[in-house]
Protein backbone atom coordinates (compact mmCIF):
# COMPACT_ATOMS: atom_id res chain seq x y z
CA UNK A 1 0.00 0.00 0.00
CA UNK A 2 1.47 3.55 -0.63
CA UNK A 3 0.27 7.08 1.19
CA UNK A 4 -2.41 8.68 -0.59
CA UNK A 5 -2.01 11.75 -3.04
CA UNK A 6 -1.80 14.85 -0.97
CA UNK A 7 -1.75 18.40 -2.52
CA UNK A 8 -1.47 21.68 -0.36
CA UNK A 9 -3.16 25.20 -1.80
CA UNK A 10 -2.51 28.47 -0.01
CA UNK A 11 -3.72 31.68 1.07
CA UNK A 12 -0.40 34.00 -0.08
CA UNK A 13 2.09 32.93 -2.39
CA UNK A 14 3.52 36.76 -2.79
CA UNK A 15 3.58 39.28 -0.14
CA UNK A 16 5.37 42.09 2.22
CA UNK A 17 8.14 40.96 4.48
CA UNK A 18 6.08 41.58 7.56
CA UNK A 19 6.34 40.17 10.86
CA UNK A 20 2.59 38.35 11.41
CA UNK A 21 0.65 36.33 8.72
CA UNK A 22 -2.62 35.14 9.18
CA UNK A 23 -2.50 31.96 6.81
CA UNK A 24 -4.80 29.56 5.24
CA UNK A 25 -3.91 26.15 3.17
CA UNK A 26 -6.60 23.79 1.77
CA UNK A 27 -4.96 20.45 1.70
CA UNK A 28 -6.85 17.71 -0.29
CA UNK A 29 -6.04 13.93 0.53
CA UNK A 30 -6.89 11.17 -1.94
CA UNK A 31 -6.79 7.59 -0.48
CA UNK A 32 -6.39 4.98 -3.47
CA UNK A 33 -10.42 3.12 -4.34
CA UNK A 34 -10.48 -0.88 -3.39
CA UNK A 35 -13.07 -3.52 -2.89
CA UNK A 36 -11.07 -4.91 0.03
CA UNK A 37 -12.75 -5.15 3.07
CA UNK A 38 -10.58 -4.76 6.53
CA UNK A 39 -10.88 -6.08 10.15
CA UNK A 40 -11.36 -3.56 12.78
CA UNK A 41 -12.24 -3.93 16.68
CA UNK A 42 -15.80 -2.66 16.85
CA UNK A 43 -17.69 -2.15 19.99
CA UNK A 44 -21.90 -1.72 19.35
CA UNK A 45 -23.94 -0.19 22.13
CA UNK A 46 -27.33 -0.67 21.37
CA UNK A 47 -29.77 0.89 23.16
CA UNK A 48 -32.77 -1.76 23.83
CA UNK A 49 -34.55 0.47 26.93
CA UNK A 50 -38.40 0.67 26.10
CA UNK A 51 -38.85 3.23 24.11
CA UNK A 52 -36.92 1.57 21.66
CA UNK A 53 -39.95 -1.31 21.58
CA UNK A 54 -40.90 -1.89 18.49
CA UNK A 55 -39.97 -0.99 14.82
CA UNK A 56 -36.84 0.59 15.89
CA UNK A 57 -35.07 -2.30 17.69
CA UNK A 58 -36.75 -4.92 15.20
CA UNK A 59 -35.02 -3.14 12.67
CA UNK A 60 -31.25 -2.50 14.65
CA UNK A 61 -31.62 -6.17 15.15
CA UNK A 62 -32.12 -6.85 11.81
CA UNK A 63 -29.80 -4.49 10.47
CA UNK A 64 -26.84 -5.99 13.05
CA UNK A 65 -27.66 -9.75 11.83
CA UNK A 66 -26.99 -7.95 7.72
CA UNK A 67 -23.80 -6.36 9.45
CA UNK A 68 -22.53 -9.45 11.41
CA UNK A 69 -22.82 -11.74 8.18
CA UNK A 70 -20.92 -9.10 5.78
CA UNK A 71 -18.24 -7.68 8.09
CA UNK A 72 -14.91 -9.13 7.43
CA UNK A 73 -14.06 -12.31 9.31
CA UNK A 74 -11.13 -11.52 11.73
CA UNK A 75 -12.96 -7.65 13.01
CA UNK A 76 -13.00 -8.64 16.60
CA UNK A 77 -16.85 -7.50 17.47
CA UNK A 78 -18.22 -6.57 21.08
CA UNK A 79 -22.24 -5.75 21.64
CA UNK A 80 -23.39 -4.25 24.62
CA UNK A 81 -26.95 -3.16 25.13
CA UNK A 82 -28.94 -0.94 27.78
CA UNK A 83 -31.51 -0.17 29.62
CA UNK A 84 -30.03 -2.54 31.32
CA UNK A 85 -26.43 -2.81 30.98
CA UNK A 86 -25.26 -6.28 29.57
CA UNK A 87 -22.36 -7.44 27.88
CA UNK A 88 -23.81 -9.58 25.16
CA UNK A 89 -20.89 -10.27 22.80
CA UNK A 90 -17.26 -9.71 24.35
CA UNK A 91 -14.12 -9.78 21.98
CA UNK A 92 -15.11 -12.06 19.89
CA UNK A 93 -13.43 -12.41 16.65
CA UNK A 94 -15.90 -12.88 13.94
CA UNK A 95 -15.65 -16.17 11.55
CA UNK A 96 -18.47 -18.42 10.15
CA UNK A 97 -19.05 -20.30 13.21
CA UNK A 98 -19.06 -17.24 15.98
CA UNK A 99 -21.12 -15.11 13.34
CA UNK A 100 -23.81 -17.47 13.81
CA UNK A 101 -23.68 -18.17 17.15
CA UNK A 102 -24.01 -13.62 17.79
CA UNK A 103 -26.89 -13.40 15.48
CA UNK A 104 -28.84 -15.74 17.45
CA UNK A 105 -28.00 -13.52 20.35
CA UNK A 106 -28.91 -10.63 18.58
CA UNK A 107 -32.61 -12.05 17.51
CA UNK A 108 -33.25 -12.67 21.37
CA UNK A 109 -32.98 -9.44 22.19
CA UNK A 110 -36.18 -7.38 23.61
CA UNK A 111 -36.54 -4.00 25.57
CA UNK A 112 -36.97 -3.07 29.02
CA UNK A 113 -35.98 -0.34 31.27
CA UNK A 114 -34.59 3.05 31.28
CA UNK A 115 -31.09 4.68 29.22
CA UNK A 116 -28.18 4.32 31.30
CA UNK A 117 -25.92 5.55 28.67
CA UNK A 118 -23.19 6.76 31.07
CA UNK A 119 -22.89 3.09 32.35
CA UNK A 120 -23.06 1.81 28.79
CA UNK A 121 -20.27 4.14 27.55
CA UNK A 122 -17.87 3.64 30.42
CA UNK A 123 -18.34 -0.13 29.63
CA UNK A 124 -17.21 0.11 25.97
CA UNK A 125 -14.87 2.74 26.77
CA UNK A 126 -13.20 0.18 29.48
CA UNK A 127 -13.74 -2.26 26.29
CA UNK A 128 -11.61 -0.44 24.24
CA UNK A 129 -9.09 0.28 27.02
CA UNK A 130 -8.48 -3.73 27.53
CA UNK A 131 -7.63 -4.15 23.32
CA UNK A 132 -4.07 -5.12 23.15
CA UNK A 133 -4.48 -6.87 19.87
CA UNK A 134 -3.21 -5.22 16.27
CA UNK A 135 -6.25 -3.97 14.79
CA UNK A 136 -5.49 0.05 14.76
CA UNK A 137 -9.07 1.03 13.70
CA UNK A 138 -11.31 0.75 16.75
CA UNK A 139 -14.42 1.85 16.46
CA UNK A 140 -17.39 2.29 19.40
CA UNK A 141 -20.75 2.34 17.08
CA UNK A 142 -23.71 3.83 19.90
CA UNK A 143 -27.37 3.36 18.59
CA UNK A 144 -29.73 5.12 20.52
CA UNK A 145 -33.63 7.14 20.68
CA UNK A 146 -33.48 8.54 23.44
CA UNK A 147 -31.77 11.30 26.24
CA UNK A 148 -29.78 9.45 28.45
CA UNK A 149 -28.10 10.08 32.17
CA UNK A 150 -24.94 12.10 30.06
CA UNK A 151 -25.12 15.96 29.44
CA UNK A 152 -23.72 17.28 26.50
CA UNK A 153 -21.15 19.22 28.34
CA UNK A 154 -19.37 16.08 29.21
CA UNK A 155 -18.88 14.79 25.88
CA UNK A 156 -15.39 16.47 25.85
CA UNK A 157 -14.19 14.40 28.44
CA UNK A 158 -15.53 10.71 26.90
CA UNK A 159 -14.90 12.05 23.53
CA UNK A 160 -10.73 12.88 24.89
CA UNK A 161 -10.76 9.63 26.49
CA UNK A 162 -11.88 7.29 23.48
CA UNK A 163 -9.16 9.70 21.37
CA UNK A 164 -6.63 8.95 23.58
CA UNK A 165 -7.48 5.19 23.49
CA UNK A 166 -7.10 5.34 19.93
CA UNK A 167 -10.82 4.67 19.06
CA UNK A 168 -12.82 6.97 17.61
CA UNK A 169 -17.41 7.28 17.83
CA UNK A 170 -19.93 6.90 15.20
CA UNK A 171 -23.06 8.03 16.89
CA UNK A 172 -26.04 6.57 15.32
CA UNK A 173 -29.52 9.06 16.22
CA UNK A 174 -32.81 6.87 15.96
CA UNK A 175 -35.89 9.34 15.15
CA UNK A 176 -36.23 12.47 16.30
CA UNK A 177 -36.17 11.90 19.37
CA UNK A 178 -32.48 11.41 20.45
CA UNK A 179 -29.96 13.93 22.13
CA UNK A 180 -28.72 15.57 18.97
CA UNK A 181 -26.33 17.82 20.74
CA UNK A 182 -24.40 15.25 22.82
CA UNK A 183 -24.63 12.14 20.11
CA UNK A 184 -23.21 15.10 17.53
CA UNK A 185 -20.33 16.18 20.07
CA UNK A 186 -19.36 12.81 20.87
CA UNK A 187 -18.85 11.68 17.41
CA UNK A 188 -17.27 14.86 16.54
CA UNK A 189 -14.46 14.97 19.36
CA UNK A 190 -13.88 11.85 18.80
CA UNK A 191 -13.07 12.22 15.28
CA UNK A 192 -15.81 9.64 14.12
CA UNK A 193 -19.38 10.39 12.57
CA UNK A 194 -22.97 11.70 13.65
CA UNK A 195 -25.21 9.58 11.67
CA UNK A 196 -29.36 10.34 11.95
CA UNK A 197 -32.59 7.72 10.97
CA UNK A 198 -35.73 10.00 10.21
CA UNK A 199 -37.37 6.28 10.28
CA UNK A 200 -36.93 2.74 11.27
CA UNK A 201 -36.23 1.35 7.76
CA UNK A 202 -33.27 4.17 7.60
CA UNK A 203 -32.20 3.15 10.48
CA UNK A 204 -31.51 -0.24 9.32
CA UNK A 205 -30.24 0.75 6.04
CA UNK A 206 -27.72 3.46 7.53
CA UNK A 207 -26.13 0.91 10.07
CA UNK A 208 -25.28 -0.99 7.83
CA UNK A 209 -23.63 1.30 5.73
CA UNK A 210 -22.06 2.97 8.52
CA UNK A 211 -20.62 -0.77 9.60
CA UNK A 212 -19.39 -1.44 6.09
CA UNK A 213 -17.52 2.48 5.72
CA UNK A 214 -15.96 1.32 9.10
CA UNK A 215 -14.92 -1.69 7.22
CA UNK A 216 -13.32 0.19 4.32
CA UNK A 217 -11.12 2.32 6.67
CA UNK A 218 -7.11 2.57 5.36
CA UNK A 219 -5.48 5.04 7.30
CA UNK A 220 -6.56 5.08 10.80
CA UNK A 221 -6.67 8.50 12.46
CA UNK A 222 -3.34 10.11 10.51
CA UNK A 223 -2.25 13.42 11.40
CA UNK A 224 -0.25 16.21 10.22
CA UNK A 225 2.53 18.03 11.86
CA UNK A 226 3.16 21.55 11.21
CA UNK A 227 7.05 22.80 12.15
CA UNK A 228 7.29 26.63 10.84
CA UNK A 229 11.19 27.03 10.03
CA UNK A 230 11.32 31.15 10.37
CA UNK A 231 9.74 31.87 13.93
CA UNK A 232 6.47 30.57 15.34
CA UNK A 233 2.65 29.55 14.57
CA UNK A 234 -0.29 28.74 16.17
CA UNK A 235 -3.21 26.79 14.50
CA UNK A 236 -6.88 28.76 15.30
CA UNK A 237 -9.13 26.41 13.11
CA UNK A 238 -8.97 22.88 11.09
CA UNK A 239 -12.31 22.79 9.09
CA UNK A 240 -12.88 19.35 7.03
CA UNK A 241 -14.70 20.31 3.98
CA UNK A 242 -15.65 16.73 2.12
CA UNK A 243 -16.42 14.38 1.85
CA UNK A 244 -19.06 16.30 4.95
CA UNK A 245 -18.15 19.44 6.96
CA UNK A 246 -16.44 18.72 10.47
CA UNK A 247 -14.17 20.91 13.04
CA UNK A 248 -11.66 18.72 13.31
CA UNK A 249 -8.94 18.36 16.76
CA UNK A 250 -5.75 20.40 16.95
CA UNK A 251 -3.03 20.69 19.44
CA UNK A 252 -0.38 23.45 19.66
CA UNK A 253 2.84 23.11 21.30
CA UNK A 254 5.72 25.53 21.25
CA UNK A 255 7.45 24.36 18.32
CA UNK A 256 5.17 22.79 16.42
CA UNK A 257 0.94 22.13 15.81
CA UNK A 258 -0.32 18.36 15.28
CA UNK A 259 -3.67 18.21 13.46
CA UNK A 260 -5.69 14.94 13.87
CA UNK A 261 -7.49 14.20 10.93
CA UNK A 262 -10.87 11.99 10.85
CA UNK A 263 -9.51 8.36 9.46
CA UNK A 264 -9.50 7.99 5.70
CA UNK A 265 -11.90 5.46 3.74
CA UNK A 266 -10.96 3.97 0.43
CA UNK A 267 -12.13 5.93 -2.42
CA UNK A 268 -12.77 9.18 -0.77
CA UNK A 269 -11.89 12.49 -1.59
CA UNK A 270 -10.54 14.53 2.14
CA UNK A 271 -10.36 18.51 1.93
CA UNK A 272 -9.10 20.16 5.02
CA UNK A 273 -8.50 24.14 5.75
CA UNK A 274 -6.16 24.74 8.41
CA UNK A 275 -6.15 28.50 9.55
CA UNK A 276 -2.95 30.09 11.77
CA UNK A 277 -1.00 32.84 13.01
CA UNK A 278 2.59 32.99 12.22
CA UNK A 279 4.70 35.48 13.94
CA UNK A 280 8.18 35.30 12.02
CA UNK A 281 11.33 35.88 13.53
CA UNK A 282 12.77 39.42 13.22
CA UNK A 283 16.01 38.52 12.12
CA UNK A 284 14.76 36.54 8.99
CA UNK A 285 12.68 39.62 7.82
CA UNK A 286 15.71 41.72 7.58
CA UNK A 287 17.03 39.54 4.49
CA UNK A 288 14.07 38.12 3.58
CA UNK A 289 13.54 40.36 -0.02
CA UNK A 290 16.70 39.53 -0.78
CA UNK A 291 16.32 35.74 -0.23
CA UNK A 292 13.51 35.50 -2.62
CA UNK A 293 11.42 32.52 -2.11
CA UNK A 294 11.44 31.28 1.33
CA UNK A 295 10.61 27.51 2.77
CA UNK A 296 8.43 28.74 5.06
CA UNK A 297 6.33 25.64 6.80
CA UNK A 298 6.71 21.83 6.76
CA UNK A 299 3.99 19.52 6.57
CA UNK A 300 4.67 15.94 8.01
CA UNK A 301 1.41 13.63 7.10
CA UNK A 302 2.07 10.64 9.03
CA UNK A 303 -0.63 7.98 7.91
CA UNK A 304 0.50 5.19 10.45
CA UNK A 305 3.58 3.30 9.27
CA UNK A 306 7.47 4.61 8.23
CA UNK A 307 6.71 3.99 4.57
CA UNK A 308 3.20 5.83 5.06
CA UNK A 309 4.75 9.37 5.58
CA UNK A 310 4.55 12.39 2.72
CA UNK A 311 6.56 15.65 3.47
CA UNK A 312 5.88 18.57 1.72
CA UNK A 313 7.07 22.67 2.77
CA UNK A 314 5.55 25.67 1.49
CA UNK A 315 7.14 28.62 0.72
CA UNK A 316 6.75 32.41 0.45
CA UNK A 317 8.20 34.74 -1.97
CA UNK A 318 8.77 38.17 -0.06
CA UNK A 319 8.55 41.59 -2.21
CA UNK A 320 8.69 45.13 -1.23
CA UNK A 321 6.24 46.08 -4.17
CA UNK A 322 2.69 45.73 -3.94
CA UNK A 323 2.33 45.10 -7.68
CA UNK A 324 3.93 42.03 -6.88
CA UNK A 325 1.51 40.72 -4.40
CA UNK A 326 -0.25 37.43 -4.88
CA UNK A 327 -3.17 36.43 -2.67
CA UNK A 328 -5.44 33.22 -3.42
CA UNK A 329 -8.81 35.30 -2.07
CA UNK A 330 -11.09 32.13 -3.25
CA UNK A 331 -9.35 30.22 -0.28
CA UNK A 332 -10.62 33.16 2.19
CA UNK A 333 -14.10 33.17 0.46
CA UNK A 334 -14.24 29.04 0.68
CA UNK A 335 -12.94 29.05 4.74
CA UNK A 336 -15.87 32.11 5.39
CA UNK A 337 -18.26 29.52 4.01
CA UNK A 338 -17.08 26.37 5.93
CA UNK A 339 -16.48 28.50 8.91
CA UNK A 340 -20.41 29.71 8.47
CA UNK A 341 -21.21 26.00 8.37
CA UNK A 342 -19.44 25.26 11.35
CA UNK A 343 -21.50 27.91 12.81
CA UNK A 344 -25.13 26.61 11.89
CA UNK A 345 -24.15 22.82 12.69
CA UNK A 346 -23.37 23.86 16.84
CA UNK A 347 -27.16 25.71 16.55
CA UNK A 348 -28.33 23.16 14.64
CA UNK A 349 -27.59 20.41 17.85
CA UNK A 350 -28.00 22.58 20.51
CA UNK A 351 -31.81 23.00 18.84
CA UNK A 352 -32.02 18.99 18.85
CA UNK A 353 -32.58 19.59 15.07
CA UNK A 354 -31.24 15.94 13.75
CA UNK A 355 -32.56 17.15 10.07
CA UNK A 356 -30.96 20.53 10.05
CA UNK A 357 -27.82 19.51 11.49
CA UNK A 358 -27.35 16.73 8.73
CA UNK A 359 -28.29 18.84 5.60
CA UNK A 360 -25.47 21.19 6.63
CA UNK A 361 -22.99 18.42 7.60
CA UNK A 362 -23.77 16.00 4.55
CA UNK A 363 -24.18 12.28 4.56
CA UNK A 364 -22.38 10.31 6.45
CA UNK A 365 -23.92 7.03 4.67
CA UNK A 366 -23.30 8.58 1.59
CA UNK A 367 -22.20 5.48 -0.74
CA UNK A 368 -18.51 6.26 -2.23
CA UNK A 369 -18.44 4.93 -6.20
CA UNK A 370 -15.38 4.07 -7.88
């Protein structure tokens, strides 16, 4: 396998010798398209509490028996359901025999109770924690209808947790009557996916296809470093653009910014603004006409192995004229439109509007076609 295609675009290619830039760069990433199918340690919390009686758990049932027969054999698969808590399925690697023997388990499942969702999550999360096996995607799927026992104001917290477990959330809203601001934030911290049913049948047809993205994963949660070579930067916004619109994770250190990027599917096309401030050194501006065109910023895309690893560095060409001046404005009017979108998707969840928040977003079920 070889690193995907990455190309950089940015904000100023010309311009004064001044000592702060506010700088933009649209990098697109293009994974290669296969029909291979790969393992990955999935953990399904399914929420079976009573008010999922009904369509909606006849059709997560069904749509988990579809899932458990066309996942690849060797994904090492974990249910756990609430309302109550129960460990149904624990670490079990999935091949012709143990696929059966889950699916039975899965058809005798029924509701009853309440939505403990905080004991749920802390289960899978402690789930996720034991893995010690190879698998590097690790997904927690959470199906649920309802509000449980977690405010949205801790989903930081979980969502930093199952980050720094290496896992990552796709948050699966039945109906419209599910916590749209915490499922959203969850998946979204956690650099994984907020997925909405507007009706039982979609909610069977969108796990699946949520399952079977998670299947088609390449590069598990790669990253960028950013290492400025003429002074200093700091990273005020990472925006993903496509394939759906996200606010992706960033952390600055002193000498450096690391941006974690959402993990990359076969087939799709990845477009990601990054936005900082860089404050260059005072001593490089006094030569830097004369210099010409300046390396500037390295990028170090690091897509989880030493042969999986693309460098590129941007540069700057300084000029005293103004004539000279080159500016990519479409770049600023693009970032105003994601960072508008950005904007409408956090009112969109704290409303509980599922529909709004996904028409902005996009489709996280959308179908990728070679």
């Amino acid at each position: 396998m070889k690193p995907p295609f990455v190309n950089i675009s940015q904000s100023i290619l010309k311009g004064p010798p001044q000592p702060k830039y506010s700088l933009i760069f649209k990098t697109k990433i293009l994974p290669k398209h296969t029909e291979e199918k790969f393992p990955f340690f999935g953990i399904y919390l399914l929420d079976t509490s009573e008010s999922m009686e009904g369509n909606k758990l006849e059709s997560a049932k069904e749509s988990l028996v579809e899932q458990i027969q066309t996942l690849p054999n060797g994904t090492i698969f974990s249910l756990i359901t609430f309302g109550p808590v129960r460990v149904m399925v624990d670490n079990v690697e999935l091949n012709p025999k143990s696929k059966s023997e889950i699916m039975g388990i899965v058809q005798d499942m029924s509701t009853t109770g309440a939505t403990p969702l905080k004991s749920a999550l802390n289960m899978g999360i402690t789930l996720l924690k034991n893995y010690k096996g190879p698998l590097r995607s690790r997904i927690i799927t959470l199906i649920t209808d309802g509000y449980g026992d977690i405010p949205p104001e801790d989903a930081p917290r979980y969502a930093a947790r199952i980050l720094e477990l290496k896992g990552s959330m796709v948050c699966v809203g039945a109906l419209n009557d599910h916590d749209v601001e915490l499922l959203y934030n969850l998946a979204q911290l956690s650099l994984g996916k907020y997925i909405f049913a507007k009706t039982a049948d979609e909610l069977k047809e969108k796990m699946i296809i949520a399952s079977h993205k998670s299947a088609k994963i390449l590069f598990t949660q790669p990253t960028v470093t950013l290492t400025p070579k003429h002074g200093t930067i700091k990273v005020t916004s990472v925006n993903q653009v496509r394939p759906t619109v996200i606010a992706l994770v960033c952390e600055n250190a002193v000498q450096k910014s690391t941006v974690f990027f959402r993990s990359f599917e076969s087939g799709e096309n990845y477009e990601v603004f990054i936005k900082l401030d860089y404050s260059f050194d005072e001593e490089f501006l006094v030569g830097a006409v004369s210099a010409g065109q300046v390396e500037i910023l390295e990028f170090f895309f690091d897509f989880g192995a030493p042969d999986m690893q693309v460098r590129q560095v941007v540069s700057i060409h300084f000029l005293d004229d103004p004539n000279g001046y080159h500016l990519n404005r479409n770049l600023l009017k693009e970032l105003n439109s994601v960072d508008s979108m950005i904007d409408e998707i956090r009112v969109a969840t704290e409303k509980h509007d599922a529909e709004g928040t996904v028409l902005i977003q996009g489709d996280e079920t959308r179908v990728v076609k070679n």
